[in-house]
Every structure is written in C-alpha cells, then in structure tokens.
Protein backbone atom coordinates (compact mmCIF):
# COMPACT_ATOMS: atom_id res chain seq x y z
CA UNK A 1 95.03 115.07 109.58
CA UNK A 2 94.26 118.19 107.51
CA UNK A 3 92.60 118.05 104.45
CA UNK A 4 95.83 119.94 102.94
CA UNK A 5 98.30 117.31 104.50
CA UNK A 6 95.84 114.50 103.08
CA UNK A 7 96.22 115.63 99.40
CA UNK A 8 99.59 115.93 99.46
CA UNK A 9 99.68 112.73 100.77
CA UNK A 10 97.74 111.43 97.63
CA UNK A 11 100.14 113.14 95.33
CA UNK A 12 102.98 111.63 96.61
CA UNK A 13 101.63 108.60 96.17
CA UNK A 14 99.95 109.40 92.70
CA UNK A 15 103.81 110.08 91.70
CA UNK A 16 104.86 106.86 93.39
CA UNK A 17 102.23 104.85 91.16
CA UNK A 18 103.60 106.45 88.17
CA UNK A 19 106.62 105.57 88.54
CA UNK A 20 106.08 102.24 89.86
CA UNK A 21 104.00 102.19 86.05
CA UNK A 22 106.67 103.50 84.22
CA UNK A 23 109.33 101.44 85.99
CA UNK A 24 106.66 97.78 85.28
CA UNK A 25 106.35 99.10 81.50
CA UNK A 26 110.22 98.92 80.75
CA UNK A 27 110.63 95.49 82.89
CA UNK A 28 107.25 94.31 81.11
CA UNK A 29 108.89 95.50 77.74
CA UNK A 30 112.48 94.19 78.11
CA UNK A 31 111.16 90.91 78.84
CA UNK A 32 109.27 90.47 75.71
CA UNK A 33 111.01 87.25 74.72
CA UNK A 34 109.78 85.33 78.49
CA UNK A 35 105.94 86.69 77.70
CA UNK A 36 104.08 84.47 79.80
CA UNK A 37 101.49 81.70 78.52
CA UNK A 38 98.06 82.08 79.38
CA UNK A 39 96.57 79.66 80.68
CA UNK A 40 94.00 80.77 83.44
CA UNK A 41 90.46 78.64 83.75
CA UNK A 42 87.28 80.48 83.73
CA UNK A 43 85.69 81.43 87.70
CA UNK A 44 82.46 78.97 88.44
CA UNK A 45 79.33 80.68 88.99
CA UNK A 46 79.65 80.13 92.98
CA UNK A 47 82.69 81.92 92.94
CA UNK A 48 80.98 85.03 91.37
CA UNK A 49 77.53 84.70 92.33
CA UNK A 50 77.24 83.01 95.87
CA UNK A 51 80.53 84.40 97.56
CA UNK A 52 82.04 88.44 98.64
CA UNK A 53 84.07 89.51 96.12
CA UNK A 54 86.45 89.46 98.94
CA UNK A 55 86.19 86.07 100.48
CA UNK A 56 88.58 84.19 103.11
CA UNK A 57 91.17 83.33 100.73
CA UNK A 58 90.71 85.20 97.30
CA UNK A 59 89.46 88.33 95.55
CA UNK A 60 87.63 89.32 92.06
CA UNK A 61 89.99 92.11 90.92
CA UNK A 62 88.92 94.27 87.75
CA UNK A 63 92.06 94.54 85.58
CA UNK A 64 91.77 97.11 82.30
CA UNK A 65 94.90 98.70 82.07
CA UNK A 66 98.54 96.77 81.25
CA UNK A 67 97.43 94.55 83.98
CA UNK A 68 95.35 92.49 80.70
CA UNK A 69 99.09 91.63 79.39
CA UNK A 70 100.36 88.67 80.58
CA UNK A 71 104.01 90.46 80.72
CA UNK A 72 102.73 92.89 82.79
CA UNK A 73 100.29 91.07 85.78
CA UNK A 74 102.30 87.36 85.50
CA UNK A 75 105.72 88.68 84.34
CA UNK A 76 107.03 92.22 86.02
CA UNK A 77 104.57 92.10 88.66
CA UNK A 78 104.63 88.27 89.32
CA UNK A 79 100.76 87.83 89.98
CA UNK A 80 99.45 83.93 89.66
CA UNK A 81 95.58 84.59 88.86
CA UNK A 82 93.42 81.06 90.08
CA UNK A 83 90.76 82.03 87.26
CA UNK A 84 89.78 84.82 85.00
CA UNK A 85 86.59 86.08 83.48
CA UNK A 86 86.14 88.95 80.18
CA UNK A 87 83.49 91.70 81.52
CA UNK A 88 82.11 94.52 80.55
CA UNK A 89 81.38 97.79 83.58
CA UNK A 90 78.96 100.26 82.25
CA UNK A 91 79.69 101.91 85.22
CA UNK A 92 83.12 102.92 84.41
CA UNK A 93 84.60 104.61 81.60
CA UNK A 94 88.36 104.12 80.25
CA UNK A 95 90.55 107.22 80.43
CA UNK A 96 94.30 107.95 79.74
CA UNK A 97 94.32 111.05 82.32
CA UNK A 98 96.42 109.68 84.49
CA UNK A 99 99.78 111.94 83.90
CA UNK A 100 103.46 110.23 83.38
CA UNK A 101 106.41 111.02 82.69
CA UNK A 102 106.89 113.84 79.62
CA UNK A 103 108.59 112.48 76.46
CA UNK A 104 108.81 108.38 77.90
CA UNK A 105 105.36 107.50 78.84
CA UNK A 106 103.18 110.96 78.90
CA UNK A 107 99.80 109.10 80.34
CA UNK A 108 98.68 106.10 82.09
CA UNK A 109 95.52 104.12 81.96
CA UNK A 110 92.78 104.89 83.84
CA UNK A 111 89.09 104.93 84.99
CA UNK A 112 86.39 107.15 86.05
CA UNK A 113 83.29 106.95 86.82
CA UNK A 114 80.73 107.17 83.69
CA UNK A 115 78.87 109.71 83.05
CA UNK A 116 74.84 109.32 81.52
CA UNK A 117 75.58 109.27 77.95
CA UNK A 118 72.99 109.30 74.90
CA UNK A 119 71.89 105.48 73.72
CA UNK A 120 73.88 106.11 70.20
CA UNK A 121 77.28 107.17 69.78
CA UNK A 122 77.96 110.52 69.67
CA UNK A 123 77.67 112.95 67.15
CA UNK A 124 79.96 114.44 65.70
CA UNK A 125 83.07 111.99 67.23
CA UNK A 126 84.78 113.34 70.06
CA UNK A 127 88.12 114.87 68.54
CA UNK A 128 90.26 112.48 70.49
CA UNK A 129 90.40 108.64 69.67
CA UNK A 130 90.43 107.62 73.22
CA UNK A 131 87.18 109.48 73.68
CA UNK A 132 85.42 107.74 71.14
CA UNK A 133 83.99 104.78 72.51
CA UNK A 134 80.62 105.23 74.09
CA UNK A 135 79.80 101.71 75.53
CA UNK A 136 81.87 101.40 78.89
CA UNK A 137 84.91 99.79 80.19
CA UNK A 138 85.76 96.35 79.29
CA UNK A 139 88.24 94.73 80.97
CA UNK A 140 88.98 91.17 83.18
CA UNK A 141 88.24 90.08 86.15
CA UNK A 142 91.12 88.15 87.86
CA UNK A 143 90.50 85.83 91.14
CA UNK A 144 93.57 86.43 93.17
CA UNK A 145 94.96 85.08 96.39
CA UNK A 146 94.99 87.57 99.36
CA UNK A 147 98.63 87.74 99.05
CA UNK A 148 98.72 88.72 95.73
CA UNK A 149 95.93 91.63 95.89
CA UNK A 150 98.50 92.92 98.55
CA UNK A 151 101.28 92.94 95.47
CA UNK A 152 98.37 94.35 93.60
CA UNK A 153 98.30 97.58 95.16
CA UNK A 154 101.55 97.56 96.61
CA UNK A 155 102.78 97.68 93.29
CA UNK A 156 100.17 100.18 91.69
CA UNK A 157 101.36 102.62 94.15
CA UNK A 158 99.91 101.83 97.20
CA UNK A 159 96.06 102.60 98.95
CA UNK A 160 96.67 106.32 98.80
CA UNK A 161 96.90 107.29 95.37
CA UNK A 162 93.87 104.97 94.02
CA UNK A 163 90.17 104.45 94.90
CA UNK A 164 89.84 100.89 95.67
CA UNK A 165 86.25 100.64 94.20
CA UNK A 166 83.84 98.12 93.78
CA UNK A 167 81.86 97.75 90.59
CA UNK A 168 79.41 95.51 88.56
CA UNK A 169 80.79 93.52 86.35
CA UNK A 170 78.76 91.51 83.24
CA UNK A 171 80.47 88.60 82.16
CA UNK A 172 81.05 88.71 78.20
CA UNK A 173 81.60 85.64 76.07
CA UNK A 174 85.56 85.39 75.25
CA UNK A 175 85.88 86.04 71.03
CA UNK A 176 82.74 88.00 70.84
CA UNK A 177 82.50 90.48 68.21
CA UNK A 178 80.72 93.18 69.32
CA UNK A 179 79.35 94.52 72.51
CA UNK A 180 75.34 95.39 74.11
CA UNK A 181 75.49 98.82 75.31
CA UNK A 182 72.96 97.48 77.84
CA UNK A 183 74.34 94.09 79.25
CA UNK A 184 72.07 91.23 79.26
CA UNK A 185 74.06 89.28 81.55
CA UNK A 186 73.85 88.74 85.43
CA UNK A 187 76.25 91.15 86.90
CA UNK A 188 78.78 90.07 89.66
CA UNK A 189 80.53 92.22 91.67
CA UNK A 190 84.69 92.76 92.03
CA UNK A 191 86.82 95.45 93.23
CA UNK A 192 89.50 97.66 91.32
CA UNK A 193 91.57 100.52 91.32
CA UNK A 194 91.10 104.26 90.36
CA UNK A 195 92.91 107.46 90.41
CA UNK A 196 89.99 110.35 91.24
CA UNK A 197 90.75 113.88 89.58
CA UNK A 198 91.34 115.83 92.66
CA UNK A 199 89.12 119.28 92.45
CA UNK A 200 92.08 121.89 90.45
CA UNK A 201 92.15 124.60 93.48
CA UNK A 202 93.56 121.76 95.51
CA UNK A 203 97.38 122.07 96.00
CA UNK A 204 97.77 118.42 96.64
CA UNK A 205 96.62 115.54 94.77
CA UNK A 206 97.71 113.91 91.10
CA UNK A 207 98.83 116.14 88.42
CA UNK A 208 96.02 117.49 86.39
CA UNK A 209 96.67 118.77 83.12
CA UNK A 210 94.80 121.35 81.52
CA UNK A 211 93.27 119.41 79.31
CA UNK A 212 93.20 115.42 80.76
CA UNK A 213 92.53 114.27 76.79
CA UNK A 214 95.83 115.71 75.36
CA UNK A 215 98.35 113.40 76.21
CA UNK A 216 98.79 110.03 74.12
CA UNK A 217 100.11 107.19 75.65
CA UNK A 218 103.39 105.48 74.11
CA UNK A 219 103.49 103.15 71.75
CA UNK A 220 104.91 100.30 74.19
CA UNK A 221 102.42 101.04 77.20
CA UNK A 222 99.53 100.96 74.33
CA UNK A 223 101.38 97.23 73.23
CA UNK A 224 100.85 95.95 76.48
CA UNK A 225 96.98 96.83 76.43
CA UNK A 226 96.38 95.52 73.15
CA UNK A 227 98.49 92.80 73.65
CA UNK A 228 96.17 92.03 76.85
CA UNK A 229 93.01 92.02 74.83
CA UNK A 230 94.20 89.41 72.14
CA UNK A 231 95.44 86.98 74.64
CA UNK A 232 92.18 87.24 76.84
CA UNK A 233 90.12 87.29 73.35
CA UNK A 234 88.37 90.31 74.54
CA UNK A 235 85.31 91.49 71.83
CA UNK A 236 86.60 92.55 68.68
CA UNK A 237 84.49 95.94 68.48
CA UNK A 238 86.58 96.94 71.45
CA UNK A 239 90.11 95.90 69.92
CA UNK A 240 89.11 98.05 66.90
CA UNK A 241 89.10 101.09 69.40
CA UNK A 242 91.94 100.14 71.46
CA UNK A 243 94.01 99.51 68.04
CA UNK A 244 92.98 103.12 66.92
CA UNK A 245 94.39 105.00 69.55
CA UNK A 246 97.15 106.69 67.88
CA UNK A 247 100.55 105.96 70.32
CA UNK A 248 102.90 109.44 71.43
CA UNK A 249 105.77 109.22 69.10
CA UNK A 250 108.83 112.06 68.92
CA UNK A 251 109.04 113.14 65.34
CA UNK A 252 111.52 116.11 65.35
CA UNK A 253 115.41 116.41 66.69
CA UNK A 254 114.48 119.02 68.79
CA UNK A 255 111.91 116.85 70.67
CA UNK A 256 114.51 114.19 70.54
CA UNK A 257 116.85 116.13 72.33
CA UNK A 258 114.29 117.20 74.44
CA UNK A 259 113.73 114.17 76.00
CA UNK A 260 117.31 113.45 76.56
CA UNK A 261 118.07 117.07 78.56
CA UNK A 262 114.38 115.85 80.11
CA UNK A 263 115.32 112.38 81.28
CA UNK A 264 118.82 112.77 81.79
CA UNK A 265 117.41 115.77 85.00
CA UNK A 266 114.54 114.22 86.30
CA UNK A 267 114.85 110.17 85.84
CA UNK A 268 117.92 110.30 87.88
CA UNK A 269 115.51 112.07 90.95
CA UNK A 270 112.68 110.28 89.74
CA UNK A 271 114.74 106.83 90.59
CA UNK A 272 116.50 108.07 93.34
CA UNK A 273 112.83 108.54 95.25
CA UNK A 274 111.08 105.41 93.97
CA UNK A 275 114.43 103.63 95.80
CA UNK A 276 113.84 105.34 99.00
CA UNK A 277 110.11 105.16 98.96
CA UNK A 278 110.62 101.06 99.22
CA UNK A 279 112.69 102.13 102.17
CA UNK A 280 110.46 104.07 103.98
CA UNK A 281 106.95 102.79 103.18
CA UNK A 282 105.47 100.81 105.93
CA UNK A 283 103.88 97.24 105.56
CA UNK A 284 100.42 98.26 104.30
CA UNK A 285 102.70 100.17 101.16
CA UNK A 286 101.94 104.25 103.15
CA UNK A 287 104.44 106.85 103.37
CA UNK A 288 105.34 109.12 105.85
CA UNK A 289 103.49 111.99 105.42
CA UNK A 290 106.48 114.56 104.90
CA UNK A 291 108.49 112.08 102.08
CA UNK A 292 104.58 112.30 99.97
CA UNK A 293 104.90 115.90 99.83
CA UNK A 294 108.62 115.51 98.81
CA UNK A 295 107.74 113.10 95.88
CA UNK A 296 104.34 115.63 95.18
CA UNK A 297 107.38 118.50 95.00
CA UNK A 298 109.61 116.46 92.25
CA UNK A 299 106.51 115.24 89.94
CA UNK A 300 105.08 118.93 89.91
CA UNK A 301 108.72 120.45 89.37
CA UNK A 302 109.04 118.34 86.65
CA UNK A 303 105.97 118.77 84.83
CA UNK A 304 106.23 122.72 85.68
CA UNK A 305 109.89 122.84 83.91
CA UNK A 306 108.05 120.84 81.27
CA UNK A 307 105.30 123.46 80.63
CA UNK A 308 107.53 126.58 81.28
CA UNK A 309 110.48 125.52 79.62
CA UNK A 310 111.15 122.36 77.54
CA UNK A 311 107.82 122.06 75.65
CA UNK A 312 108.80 125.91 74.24
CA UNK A 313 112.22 124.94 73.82
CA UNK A 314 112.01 121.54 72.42
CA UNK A 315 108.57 120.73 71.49
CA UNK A 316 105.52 118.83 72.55
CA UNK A 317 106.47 115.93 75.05
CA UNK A 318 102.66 114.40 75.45
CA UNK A 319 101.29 114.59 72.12
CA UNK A 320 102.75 113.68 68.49
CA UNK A 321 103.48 116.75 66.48
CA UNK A 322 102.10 117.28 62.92
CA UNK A 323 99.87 115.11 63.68
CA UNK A 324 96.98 115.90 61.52
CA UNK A 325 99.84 115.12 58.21
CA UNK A 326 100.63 111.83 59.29
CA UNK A 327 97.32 110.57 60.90
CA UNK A 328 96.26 108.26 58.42
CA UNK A 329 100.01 106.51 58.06
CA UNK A 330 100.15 106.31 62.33
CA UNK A 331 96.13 104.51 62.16
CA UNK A 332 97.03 102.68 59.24
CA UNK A 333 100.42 100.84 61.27
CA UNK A 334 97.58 100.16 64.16
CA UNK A 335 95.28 98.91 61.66
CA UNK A 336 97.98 96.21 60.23
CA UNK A 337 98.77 95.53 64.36
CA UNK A 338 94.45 94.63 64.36
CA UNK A 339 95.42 92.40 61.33
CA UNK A 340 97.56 90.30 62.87
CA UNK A 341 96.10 89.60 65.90
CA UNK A 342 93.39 87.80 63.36
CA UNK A 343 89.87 89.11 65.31
C-alpha cells in the first residue's frame, strides 16, 4: 500500500470517528433522563500488577474523553466495565485538536504525547484555557471484556484513525484534591486510543487546523467530560481546569443562520456516509480503501466551504465571538457548574 493511499485511509476513518463522536454526543445527550448509575468496584492489585494489560478475557482501557460519563461509555455506547480505577499519565497530555463538525461540535477530545515541560506552571498562562494545565492527563482506567474493547474501537471509529497506545498509568486516590506532578504511586500499564497529527504536507490524514488550540468544544460534549469526573470523583484541582474551559457558544444571528445553511448541506452527507460506512466496513471495523478517501473528500469539503465561505459570511463556527466581553460571565456559569458538583 502507498504511503499516499495509507493516509487517506486514516482520514476517512478520522471523519468516520467524528462522526461516530458527534452522532454518541446527541444519543449520550438526549438520554439525559436514563444517565446510568455508577456502580463499578475498584481493579485488585493482581489485576494491574501481576497480569498483561491485555489478558485472556479482559483489558485495562484508559478512558479521558466523554468515555468518563456514564451516558456516554454505559449508555450510547453500551460498555459494562468489570472494575475501574482514577489515574493519572504524565506521559500524555489532554488536547481538544481533534476537528468536528463547524457550528455543532467544532473539536473533540484528545491526547498526545507530552512534551518535557518546566517543574512549575508556566509563565505567563498559555492564552487558551485548555492549554493551561501543566501536570498530565488524568483520566480512568476501565477493565473491559474482550468483546467490549471490540465496541470500544469499533465505535471510536475503528483501528485506522487512532493509535492504540499503551501507557503508564498511576493510580490516584478517588476525591483527592490536588495532584503530584511527579506520581508517587506504582504505575500499571493499560492501553488507549489517540488520534496522531499527521505531518501538514500530507494530503491524507485528519483535518488539521491552522491553529489545533482555536476551536472550543460545545457546551454539551464539555457536560459529558465534567460530568465524567464528578461521578468517578476524579481530583478536584483537575475539575477546576476542566470546569474552566470556556464551551463554543453562537452569539450572533448571523452565526445562527450559519449553522443552519451549514448543517442543513453537510449533515445530510455527513449521515448519509456514516450509514453506508456500517455497510461496508468489514468485521475488524476497516474500510475499503476507495470509500476512506470518499469520506476524507466530504470532511475536507466541508471544512474548506467553512474556511472559504461561511466563516466570512456568517461568522466564526469553532470559537465564541466577542469573547474577550463576555469571558468572565461564560467562566463564572462554569464556576457555579464546579459549585454544584460540591468538590
């Protein structure tokens, strides 16, 4: 396979992960009222310590994203964890560069791989929220059945689009209230998913924007995430950072209508080739090679007609307008959120 066709394989499926996210956000979201109890037991030491992190019958899988909500991993994607453990990765880093869907959900959780950074937070803050905390991604481990890792990546988009990685993971004490930038605890090992920023000369690959910071996420995806942490009691120095990410929200007509004209072209497409990728995938959750480079065509159409026309048209479809104005009311409505999940 060439290394061309082989990118454009990975965007296809990059596009079909989105999707699949935005598509588990709005089932997640809609079924608010049936949120899930949790009620998962903690993994025992042998189970972490003395056995793969892929065994015979189950696997440690590091969840960070929506997949912490209990209407996200139990509900929409039906996942029945056996145990569950809070870590932290210094290894990894939490991002929101993983590009969506313009005006509806503009970014997508993600990781990377962390970069040496100085022993004290920065100085001065990075200019985005998201970039502001210094100590590593913190996130849970789930132990899953074989069957349901398959649903796992089946439903993040299949093997193609993500890195299935395997990282150190130090168990953190659930409630805790802040977090060692150098863990103190044994580290175990468990596997999870990443989408790697292809190299920006490549013509295949996920869609890179300019400047992978920009975009916000919405308000609903950014729910599910914080909603994750409180029910998994993860520290509260890392819900004050999560809770301070300000949420994309449409603030003018024109940005309204925007999205409509937006939507009303490309979710139509967009639905049309999630339908037929369940259709043509094989078992293992791969596409042909020539559909991936159709669904790499749509997602790059639509985020070119996005740059070229509608964000001059209509306004900003990734990132709240007037932003610096209203920035203390938007943290202030994440700070009462923080409240009430009583940290």
């Amino acid at each position: 396979m060439s290394s061309s066709t082989a990118h454009n394989m990975q965007g296809g499926r990059c596009f079909s992960s989105v999707i699949r996210k935005v598509q588990v956000t709005e089932a997640a979201t809609a079924a608010h009222h049936e949120r899930p109890a949790l009620k998962i037991p903690e993994p025992s030491p042998s189970r972490l310590y003395e056995e793969p992190c892929i065994s015979t019958s189950t696997v440690l899988y590091l969840a960070y994203g929506s997949n912490l909500s209990a209407e996200t991993f139990l509900g929409a994607r039906g996942i029945r964890p056996i145990s569950a453990a809070n870590v932290h990765v210094p290894a990894l880093d939490l991002t929101f560069d993983l590009a969506g869907i313009p005006y509806k959900e503009p970014c997508f959780a993600n990781s990377r791989w962390r970069k040496m950074t100085p022993p004290h937070p920065p100085s001065p803050p990075d200019r985005y929220r998201k970039n502001r905390w210094y100590k590593g991604l913190v996130g849970v481990v789930y132990e899953v059945t074989l069957e349901d890792y398959a649903t796992i990546i089946a439903t993040e988009g299949g093997g193609a689009s993500y890195e299935d990685v395997v990282v150190p993971c130090h168990p953190l004490m659930k409630g805790a209230k802040t977090i060692d930038q150098i863990p103190t605890t044994k580290p175990f090992m468990a596997h999870t998913l990443l989408c790697p920023m292809l190299p920006t000369a490549t013509t295949g690959g996920s869609v890179q924007r300019p400047d992978p910071s920009y975009a916000q996420p919405s308000a609903r995806y950014l729910k599910l995430i914080t909603d994750g942490g409180q029910e998994h009691h993860l520290p509260e120095e890392y819900m004050r950072y999560l809770c301070n990410i300000r949420p994309y929200t449409i603030t003018t007509k024109k940005q309204e209508i925007g999205s409509y004209i937006f939507l009303g072209i490309w979710f139509p497409i967009i639905m049309l080739l999630l339908g037929l990728s369940k259709i043509l995938a094989d078992d293992e959750g791969k596409l042909p090679a020539w559909f991936a480079n159709v669904m790499d065509f749509a997602f790059r159409s639509a985020w070119f007609s996005y740059d070229n026309l509608f964000k001059k048209i209509f306004g900003d479809g990734e990132r709240t307008m007037q932003e610096e104005d209203d920035e203390e009311a938007r943290v202030g409505n994440w700070n009462e959120k923080l409240g009430a999940i009583h940290l």
